[in-house]
PDB file of N, CA and C in Angstrom:
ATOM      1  N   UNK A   1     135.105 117.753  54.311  1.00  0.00           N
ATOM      2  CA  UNK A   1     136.242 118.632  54.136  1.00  0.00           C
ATOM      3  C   UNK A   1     135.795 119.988  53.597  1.00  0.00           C
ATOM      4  N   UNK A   2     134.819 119.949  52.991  1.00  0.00           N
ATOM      5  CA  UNK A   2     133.998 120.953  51.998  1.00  0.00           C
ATOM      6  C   UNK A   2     133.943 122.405  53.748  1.00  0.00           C
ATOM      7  N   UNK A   3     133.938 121.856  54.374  1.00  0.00           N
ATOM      8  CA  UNK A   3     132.494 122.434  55.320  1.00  0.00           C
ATOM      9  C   UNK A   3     134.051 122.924  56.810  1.00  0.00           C
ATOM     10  N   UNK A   4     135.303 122.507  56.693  1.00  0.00           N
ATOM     11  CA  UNK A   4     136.382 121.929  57.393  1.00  0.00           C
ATOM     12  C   UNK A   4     136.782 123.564  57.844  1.00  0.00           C
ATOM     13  N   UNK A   5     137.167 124.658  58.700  1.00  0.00           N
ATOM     14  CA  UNK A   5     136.897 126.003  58.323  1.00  0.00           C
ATOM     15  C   UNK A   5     139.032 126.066  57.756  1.00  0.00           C
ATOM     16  N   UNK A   6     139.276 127.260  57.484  1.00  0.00           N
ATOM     17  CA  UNK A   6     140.869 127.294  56.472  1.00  0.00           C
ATOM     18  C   UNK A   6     141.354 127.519  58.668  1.00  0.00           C
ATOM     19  N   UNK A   7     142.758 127.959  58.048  1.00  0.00           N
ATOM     20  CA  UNK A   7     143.416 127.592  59.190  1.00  0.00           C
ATOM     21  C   UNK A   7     143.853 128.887  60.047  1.00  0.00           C
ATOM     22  N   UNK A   8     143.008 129.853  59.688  1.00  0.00           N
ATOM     23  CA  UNK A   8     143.206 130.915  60.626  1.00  0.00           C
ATOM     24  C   UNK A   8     141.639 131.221  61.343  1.00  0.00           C
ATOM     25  N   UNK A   9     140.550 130.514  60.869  1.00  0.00           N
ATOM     26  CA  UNK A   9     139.371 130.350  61.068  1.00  0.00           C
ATOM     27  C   UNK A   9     139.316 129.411  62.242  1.00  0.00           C
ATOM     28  N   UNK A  10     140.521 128.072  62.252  1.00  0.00           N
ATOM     29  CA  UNK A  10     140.482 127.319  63.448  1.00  0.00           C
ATOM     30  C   UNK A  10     140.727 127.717  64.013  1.00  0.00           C
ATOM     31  N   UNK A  11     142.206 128.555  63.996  1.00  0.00           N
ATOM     32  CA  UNK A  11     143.236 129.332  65.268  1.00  0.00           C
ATOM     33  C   UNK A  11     142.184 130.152  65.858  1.00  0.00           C
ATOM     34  N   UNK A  12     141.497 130.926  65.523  1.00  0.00           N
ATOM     35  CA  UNK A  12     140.237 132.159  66.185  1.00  0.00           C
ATOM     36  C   UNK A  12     139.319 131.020  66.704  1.00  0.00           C
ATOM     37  N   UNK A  13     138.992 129.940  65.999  1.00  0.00           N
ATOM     38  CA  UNK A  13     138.129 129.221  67.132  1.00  0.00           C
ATOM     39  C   UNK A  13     138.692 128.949  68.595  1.00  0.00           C
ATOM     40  N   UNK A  14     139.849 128.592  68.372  1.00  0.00           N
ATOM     41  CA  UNK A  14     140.479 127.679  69.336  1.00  0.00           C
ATOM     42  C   UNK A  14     140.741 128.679  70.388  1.00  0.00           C
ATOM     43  N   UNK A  15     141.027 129.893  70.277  1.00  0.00           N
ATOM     44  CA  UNK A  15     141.227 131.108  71.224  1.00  0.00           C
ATOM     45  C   UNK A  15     139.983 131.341  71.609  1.00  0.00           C
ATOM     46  N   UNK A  16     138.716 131.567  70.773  1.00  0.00           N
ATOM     47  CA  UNK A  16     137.643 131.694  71.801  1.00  0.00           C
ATOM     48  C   UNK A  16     137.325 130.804  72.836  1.00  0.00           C
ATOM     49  N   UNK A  17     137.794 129.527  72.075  1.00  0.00           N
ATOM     50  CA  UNK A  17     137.145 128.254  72.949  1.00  0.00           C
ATOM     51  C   UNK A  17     138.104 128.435  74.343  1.00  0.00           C
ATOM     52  N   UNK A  18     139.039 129.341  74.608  1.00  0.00           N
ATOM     53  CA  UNK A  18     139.717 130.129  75.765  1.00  0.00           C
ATOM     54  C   UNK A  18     141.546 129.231  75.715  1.00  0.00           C
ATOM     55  N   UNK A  19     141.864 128.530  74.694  1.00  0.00           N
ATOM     56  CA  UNK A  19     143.750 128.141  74.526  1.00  0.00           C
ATOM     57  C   UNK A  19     143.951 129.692  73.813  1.00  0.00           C
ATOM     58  N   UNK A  20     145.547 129.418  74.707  1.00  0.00           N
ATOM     59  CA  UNK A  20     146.614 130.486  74.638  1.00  0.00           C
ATOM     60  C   UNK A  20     147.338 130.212  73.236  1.00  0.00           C
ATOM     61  N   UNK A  21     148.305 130.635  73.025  1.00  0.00           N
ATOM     62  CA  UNK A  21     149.146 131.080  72.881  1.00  0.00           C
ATOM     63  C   UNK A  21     148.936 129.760  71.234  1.00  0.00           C
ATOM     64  N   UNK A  22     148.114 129.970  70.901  1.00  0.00           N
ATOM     65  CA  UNK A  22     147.277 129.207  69.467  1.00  0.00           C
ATOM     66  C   UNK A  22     148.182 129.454  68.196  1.00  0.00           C
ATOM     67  N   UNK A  23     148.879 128.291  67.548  1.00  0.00           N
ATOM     68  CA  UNK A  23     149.605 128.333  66.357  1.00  0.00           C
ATOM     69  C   UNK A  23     149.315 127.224  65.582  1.00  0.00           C
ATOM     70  N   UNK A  24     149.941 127.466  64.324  1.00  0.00           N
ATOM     71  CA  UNK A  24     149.453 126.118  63.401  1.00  0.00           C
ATOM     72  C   UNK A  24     150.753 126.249  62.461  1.00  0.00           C
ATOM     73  N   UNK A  25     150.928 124.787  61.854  1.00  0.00           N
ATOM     74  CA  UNK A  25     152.095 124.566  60.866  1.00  0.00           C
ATOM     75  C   UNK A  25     151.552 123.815  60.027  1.00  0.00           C
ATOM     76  N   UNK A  26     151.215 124.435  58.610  1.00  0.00           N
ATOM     77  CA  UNK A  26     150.901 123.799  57.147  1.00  0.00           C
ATOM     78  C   UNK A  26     151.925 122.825  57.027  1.00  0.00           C
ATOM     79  N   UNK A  27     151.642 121.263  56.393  1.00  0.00           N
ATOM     80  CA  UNK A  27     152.117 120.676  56.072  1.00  0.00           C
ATOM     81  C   UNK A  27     151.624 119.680  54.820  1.00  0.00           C
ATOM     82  N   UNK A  28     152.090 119.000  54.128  1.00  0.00           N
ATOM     83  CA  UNK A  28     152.175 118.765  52.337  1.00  0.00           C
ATOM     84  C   UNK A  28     151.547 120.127  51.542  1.00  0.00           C
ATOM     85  N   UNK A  29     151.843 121.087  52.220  1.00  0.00           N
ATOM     86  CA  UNK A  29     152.120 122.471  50.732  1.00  0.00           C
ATOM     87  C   UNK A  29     150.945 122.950  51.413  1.00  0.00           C
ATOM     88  N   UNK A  30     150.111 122.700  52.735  1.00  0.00           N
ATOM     89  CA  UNK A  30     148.967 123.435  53.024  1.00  0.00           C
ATOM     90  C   UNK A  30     147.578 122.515  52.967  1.00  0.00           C
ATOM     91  N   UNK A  31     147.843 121.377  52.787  1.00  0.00           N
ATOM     92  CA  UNK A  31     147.015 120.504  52.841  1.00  0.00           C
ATOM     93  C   UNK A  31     146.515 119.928  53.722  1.00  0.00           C
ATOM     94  N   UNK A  32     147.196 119.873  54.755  1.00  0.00           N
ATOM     95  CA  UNK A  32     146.919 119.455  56.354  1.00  0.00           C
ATOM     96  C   UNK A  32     147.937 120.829  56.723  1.00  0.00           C
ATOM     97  N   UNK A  33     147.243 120.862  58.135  1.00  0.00           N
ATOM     98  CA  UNK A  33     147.841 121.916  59.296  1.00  0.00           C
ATOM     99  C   UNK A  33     147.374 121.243  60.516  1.00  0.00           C
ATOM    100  N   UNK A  34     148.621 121.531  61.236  1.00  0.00           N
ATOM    101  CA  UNK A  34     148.410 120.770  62.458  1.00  0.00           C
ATOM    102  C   UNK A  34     148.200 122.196  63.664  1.00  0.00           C
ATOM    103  N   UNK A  35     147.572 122.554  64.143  1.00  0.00           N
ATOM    104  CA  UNK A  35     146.860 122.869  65.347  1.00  0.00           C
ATOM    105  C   UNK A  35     146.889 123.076  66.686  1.00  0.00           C
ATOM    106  N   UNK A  36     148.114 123.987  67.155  1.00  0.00           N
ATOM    107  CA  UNK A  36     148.778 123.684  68.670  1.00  0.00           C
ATOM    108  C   UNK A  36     148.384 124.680  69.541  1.00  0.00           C
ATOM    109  N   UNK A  37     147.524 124.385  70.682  1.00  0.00           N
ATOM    110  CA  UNK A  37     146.860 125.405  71.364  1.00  0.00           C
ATOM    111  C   UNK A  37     147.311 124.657  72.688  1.00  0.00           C
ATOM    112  N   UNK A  38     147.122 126.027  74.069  1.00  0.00           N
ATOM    113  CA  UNK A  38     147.470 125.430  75.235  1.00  0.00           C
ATOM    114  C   UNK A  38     146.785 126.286  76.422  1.00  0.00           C
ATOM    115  N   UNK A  39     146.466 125.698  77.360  1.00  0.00           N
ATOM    116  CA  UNK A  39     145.589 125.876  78.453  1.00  0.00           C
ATOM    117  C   UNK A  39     146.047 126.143  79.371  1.00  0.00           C
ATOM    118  N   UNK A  40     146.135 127.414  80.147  1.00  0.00           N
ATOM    119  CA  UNK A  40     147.187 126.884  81.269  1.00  0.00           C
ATOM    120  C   UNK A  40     146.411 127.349  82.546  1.00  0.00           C
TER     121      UNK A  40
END
């Protein structure tokens, strides 16, 4: 988790890795974020 990147660090991964339209929703106060990217 140490090493896990924060959640605007994923969103920029996930757009290079070439998904659109890349969002995320913190959930228990920011403790988990869930990750919604799409390919089209």
């Amino acid at each position: 988790i140490r090493r896990h990147p924060d959640q605007e660090t994923l969103k920029e991964m996930m757009l290079s890795a070439g998904l659109e339209d890349v969002s995320y929703h913190n959930l228990s106060g920011g403790v988990v974020a869930l990750h919604v990217g799409f390919r089209y």
